[in-house]
C-alpha atoms as a PDB file:
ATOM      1  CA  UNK A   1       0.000   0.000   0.000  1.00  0.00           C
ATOM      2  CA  UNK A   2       2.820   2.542   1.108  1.00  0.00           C
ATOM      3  CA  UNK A   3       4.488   2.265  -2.362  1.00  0.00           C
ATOM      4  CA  UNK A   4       1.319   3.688  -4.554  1.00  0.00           C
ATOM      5  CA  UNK A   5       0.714   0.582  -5.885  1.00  0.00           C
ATOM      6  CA  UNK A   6      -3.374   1.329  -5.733  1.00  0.00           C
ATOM      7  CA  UNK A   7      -4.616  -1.761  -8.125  1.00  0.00           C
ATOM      8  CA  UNK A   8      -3.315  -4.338  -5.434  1.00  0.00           C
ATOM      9  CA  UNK A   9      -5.812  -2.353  -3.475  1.00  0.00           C
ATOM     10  CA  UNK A  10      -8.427  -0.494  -5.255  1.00  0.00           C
ATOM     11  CA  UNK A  11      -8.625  -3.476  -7.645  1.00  0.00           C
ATOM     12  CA  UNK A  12     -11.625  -3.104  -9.839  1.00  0.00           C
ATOM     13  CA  UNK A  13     -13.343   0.052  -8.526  1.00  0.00           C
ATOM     14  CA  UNK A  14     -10.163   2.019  -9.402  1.00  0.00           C
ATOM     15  CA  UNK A  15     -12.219   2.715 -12.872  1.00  0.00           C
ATOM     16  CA  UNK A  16     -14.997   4.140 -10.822  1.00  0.00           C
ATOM     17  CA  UNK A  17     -13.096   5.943  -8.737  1.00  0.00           C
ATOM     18  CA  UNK A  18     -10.661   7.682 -11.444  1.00  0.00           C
ATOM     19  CA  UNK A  19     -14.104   8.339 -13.587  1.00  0.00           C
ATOM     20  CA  UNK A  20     -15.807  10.056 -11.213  1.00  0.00           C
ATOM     21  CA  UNK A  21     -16.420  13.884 -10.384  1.00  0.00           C
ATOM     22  CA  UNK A  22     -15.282  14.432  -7.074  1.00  0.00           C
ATOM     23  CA  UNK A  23     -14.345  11.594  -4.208  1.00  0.00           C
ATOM     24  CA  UNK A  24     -14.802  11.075  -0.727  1.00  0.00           C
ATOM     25  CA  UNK A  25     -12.965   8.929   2.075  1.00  0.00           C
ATOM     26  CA  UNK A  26     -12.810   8.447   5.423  1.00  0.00           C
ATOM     27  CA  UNK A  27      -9.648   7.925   6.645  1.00  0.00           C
ATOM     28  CA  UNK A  28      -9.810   5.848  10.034  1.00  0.00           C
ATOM     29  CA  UNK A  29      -6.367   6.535  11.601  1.00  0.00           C
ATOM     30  CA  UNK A  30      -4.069   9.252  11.619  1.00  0.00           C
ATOM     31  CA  UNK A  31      -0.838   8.683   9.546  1.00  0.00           C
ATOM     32  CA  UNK A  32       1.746   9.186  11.526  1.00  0.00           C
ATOM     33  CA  UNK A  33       5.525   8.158  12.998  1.00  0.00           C
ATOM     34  CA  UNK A  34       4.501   8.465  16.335  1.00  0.00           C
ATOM     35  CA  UNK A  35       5.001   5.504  18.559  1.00  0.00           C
ATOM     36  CA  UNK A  36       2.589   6.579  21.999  1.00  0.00           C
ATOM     37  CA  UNK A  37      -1.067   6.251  21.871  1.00  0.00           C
ATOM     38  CA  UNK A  38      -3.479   7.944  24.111  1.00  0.00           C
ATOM     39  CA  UNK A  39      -4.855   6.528  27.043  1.00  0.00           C
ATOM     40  CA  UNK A  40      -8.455   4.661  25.536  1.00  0.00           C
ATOM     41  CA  UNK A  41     -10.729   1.539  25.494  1.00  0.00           C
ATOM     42  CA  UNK A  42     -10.192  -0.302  22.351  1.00  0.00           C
ATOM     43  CA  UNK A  43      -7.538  -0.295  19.908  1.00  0.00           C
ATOM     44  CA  UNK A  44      -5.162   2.299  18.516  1.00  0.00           C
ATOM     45  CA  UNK A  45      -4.835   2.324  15.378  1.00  0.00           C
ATOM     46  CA  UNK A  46      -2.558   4.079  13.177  1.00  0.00           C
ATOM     47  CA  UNK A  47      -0.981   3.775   9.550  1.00  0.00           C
ATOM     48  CA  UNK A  48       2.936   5.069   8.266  1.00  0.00           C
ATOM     49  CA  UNK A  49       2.543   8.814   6.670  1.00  0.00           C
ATOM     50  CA  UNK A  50       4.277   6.582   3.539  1.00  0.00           C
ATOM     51  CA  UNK A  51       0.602   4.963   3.238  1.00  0.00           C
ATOM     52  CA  UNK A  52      -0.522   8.303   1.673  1.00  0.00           C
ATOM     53  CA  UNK A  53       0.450   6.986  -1.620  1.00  0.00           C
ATOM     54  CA  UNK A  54      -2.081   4.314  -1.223  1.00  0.00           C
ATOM     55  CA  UNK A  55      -4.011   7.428  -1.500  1.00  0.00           C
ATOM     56  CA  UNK A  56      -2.893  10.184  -3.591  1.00  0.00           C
ATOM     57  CA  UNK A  57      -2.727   8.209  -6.627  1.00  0.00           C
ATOM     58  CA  UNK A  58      -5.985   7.025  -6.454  1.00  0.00           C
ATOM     59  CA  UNK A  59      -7.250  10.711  -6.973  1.00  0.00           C
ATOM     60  CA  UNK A  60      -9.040  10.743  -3.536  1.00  0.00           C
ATOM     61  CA  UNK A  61     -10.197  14.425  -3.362  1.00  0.00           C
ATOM     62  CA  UNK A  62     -11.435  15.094   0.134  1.00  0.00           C
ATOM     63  CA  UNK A  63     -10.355  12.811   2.845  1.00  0.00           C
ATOM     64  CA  UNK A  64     -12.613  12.819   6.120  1.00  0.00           C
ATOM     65  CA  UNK A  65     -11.470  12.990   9.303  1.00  0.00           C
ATOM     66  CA  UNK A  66     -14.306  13.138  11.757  1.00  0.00           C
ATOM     67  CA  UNK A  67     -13.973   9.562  13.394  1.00  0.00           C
ATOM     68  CA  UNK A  68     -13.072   8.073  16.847  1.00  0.00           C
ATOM     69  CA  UNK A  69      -9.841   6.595  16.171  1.00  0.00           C
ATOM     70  CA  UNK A  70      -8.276  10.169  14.844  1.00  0.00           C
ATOM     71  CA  UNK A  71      -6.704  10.899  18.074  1.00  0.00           C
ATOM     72  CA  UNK A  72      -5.028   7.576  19.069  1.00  0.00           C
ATOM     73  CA  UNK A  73      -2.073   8.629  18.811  1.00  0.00           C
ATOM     74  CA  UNK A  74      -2.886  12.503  20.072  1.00  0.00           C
ATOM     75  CA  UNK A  75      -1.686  15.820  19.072  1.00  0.00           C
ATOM     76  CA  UNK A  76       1.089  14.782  16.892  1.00  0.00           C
ATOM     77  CA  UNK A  77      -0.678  12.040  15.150  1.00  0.00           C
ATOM     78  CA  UNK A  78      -3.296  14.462  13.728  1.00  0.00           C
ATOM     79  CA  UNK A  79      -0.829  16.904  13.001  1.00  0.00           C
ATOM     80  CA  UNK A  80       1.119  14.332  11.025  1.00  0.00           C
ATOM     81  CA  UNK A  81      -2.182  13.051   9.418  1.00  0.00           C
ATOM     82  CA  UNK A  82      -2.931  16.851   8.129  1.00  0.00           C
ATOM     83  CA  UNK A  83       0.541  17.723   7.184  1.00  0.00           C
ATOM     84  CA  UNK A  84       0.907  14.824   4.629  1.00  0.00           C
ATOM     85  CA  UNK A  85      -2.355  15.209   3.564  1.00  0.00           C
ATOM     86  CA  UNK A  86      -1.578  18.997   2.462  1.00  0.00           C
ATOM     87  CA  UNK A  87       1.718  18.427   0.988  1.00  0.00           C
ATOM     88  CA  UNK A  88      -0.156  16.012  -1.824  1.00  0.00           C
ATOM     89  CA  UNK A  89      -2.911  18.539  -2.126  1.00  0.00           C
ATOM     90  CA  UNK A  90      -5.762  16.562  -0.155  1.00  0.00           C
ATOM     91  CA  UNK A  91      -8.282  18.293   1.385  1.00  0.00           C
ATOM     92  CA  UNK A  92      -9.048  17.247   4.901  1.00  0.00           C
ATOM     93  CA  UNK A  93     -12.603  17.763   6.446  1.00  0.00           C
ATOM     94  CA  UNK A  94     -13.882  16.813  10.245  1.00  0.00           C
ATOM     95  CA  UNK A  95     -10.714  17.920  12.181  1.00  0.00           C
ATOM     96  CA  UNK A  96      -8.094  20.258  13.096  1.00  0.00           C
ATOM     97  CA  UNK A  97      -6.356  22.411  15.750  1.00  0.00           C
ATOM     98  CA  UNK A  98      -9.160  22.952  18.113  1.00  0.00           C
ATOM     99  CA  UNK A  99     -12.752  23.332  17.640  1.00  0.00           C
ATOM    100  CA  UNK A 100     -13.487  26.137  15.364  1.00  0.00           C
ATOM    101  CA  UNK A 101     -10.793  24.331  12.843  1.00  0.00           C
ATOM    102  CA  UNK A 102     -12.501  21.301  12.886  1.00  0.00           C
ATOM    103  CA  UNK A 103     -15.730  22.225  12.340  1.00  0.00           C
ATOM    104  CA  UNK A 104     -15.387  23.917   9.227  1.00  0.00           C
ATOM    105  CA  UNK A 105     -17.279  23.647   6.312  1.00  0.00           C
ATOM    106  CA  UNK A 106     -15.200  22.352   3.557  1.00  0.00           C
ATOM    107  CA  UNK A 107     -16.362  23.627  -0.112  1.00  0.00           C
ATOM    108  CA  UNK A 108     -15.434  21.791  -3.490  1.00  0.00           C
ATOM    109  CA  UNK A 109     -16.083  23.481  -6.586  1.00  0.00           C
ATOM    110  CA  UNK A 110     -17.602  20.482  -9.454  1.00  0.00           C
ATOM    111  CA  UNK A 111     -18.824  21.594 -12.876  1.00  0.00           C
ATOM    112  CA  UNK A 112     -19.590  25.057 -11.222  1.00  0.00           C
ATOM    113  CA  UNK A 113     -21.663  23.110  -8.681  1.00  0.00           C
ATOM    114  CA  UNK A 114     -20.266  24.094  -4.893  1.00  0.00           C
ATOM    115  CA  UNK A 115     -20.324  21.279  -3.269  1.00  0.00           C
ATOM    116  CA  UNK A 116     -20.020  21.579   0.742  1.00  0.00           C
ATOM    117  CA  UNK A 117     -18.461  18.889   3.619  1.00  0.00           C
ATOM    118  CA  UNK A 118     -19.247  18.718   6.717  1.00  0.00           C
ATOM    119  CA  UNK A 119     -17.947  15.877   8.781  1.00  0.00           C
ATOM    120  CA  UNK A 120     -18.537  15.142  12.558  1.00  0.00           C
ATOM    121  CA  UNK A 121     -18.091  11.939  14.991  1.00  0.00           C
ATOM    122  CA  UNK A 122     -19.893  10.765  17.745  1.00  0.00           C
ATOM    123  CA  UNK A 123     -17.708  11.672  21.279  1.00  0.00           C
ATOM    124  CA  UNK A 124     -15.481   8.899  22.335  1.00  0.00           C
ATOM    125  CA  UNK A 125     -11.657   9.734  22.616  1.00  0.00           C
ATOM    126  CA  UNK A 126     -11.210  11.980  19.278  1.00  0.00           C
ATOM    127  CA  UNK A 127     -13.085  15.316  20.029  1.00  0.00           C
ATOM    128  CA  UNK A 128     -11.443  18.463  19.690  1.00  0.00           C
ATOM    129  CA  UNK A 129     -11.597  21.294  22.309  1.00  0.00           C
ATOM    130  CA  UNK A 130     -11.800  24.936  22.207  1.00  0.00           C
ATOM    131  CA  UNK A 131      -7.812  25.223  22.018  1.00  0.00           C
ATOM    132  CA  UNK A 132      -7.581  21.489  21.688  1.00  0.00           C
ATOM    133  CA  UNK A 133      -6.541  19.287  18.211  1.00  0.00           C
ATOM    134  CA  UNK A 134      -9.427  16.624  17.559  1.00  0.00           C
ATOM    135  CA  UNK A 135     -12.131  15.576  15.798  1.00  0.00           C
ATOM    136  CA  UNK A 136     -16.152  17.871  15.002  1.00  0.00           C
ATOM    137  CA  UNK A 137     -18.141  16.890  17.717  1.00  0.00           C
ATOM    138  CA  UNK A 138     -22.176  15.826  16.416  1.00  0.00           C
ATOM    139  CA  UNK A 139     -23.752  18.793  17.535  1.00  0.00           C
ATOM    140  CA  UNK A 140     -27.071  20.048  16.641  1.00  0.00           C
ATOM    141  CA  UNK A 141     -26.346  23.745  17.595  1.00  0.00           C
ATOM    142  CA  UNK A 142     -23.856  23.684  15.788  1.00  0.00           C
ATOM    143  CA  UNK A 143     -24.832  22.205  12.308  1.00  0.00           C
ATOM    144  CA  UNK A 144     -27.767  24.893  12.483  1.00  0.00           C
ATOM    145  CA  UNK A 145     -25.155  27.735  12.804  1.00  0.00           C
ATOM    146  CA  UNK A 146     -22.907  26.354  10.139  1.00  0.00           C
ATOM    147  CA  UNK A 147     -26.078  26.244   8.056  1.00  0.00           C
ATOM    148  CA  UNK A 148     -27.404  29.769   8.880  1.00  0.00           C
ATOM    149  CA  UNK A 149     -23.655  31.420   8.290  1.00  0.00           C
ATOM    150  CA  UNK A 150     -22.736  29.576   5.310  1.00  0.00           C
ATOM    151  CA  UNK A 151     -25.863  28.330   2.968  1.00  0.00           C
ATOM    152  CA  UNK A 152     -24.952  31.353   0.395  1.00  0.00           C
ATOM    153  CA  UNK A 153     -21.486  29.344  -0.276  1.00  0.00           C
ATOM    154  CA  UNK A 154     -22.369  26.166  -1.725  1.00  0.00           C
ATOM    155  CA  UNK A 155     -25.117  24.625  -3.681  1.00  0.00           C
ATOM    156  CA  UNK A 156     -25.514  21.378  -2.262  1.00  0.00           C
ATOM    157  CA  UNK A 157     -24.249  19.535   1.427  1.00  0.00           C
ATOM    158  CA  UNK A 158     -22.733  16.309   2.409  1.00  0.00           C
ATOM    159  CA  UNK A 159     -23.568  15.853   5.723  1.00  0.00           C
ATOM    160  CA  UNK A 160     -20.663  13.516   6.792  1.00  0.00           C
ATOM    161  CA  UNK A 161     -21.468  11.588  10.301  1.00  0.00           C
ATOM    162  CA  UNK A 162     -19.264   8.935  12.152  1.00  0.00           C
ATOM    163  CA  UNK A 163     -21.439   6.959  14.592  1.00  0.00           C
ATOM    164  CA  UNK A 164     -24.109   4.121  14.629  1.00  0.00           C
ATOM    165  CA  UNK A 165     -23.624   0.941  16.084  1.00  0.00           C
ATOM    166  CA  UNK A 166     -20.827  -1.298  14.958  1.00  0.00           C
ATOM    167  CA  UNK A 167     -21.736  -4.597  12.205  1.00  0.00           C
ATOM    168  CA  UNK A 168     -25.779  -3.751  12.927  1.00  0.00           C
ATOM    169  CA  UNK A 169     -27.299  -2.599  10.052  1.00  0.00           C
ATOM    170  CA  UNK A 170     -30.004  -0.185  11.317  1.00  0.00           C
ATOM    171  CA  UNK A 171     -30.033   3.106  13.033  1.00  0.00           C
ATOM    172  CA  UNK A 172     -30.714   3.618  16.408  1.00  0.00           C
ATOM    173  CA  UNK A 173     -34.193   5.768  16.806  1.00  0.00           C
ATOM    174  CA  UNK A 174     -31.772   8.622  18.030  1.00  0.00           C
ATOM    175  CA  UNK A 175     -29.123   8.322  14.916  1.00  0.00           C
ATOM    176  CA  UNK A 176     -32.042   8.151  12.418  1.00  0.00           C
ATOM    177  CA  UNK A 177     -34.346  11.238  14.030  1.00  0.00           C
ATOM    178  CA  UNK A 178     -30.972  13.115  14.085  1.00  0.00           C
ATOM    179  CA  UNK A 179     -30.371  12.495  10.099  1.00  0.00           C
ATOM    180  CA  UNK A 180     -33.944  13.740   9.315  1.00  0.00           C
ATOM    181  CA  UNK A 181     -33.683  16.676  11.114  1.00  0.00           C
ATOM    182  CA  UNK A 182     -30.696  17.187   9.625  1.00  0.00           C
ATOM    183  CA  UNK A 183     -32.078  16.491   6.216  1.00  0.00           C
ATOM    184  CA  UNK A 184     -35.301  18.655   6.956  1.00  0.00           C
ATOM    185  CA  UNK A 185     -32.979  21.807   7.832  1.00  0.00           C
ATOM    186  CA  UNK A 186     -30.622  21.414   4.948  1.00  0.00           C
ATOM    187  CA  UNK A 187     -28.767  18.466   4.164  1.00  0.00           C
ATOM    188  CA  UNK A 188     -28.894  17.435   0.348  1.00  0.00           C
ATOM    189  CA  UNK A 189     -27.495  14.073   1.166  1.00  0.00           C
ATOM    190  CA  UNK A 190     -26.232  12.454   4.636  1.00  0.00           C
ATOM    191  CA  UNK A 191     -23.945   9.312   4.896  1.00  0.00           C
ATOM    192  CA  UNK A 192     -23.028   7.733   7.897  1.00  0.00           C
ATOM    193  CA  UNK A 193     -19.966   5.508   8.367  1.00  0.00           C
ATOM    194  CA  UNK A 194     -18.485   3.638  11.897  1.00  0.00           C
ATOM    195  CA  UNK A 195     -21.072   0.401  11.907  1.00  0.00           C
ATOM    196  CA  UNK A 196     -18.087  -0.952   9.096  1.00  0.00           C
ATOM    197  CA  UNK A 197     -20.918  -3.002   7.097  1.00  0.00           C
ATOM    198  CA  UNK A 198     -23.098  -1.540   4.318  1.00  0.00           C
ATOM    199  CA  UNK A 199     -26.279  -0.570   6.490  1.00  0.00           C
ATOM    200  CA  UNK A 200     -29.531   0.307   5.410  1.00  0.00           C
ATOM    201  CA  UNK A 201     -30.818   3.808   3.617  1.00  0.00           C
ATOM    202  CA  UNK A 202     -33.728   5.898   3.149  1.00  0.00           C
ATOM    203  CA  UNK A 203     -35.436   8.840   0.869  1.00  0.00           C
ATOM    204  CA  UNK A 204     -36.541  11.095   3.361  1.00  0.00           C
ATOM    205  CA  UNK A 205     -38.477  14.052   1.608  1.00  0.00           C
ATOM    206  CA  UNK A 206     -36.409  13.268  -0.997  1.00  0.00           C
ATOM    207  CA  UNK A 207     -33.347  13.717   0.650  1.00  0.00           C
ATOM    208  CA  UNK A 208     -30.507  10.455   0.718  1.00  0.00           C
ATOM    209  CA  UNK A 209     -29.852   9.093   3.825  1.00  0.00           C
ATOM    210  CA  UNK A 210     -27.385   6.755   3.913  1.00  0.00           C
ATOM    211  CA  UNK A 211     -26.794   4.313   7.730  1.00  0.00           C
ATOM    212  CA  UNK A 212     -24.191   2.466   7.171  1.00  0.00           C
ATOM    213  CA  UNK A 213     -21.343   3.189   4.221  1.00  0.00           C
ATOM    214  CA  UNK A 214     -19.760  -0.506   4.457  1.00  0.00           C
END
């Protein structure tokens, strides 16, 4: 993976991948040298900043960021992950320097169609703090304000949300009512990742709602 070789990977998707307008991934672990992990339940998981050409050559165009294993290896690990991800012109969405930073909307332009990211993760070990580095917290005061200060800048949203229950492949009541308000108040589409299997999905006033990305 760390030598670019993407088809050992990517296999036959790379053809959808290189043909399409704009793509999205979530990357699930900071790339980074660091050796110490924080202090957490669960594993820490982590990849060598050499793995971004597993990446860059696939034409990835935003990578996400918003996910509970960002911060297993702290401070440095994010500010690894976001420093290799600039230096091959990635952009990076759901994370940053403290909580401003990581909660800012992310705008792509595609065929004159702005297209705006938002990513966010449910709290575990990975949320960033007023003047702390971490992950966009799910927080419905805050998706309104982002959505009052910024609708004028983009033309359609990707709601971007890390949570849902791990291999199940329904929502929880709260995960679901939390997508459709989301949806009713301004979300063009909304895809949520963690539960690692392809959950189910809904049309919810006409508005995608995707459970579980796979």
């Amino acid at each position: 993976f760390s030598n670019g070789d993407v088809l050992s990977v990517y296999n036959d998707i790379i053809d959808e991948i290189e043909k399409s307008d704009l793509v999205f991934a979530n990357l699930e672990c900071p790339l980074t040298d660091q050796l110490t992990t924080i202090v957490k339940v669960g594993p820490a998981l982590k990849a060598d900043k050499s793995c971004i050409n597993g990446i860059a050559p696939a034409i990835f165009d935003v990578i996400g960021l918003a996910n509970n294993h960002i911060m297993d290896y702290g401070e440095r690990g994010l500010i690894d992950t976001l420093s290799v991800c600039s230096e091959h012109d990635i952009d990076t969405v759901g994370a940053g320097r403290n909580l401003q930073e990581a909660g800012a909307l992310l705008i792509k332009k595609v065929n004159n169609v702005r297209v705006g990211f938002w990513a966010m993760a449910e709290h575990e070990w990975s949320i960033a703090g007023e003047n702390s580095y971490g992950a966009n917290p799910v927080d419905v005061i805050n998706y309104i304000d982002m959505i009052k200060g910024y609708k004028d800048l983009y033309d359609f949203l990707i709601i971007i949300i890390h949570g849902g229950k791990e291999h199940y492949p329904y929502p929880s009541p709260g995960l679901m009512k939390l997508c459709r308000f989301m949806a009713t108040e301004g979300a063009n589409a909304i895809i949520c990742q963690h539960t690692h299997i392809a959950g189910c999905y809904e049309i919810y006033n006409k508005i995608p709602i995707i459970y579980g990305q796979g």
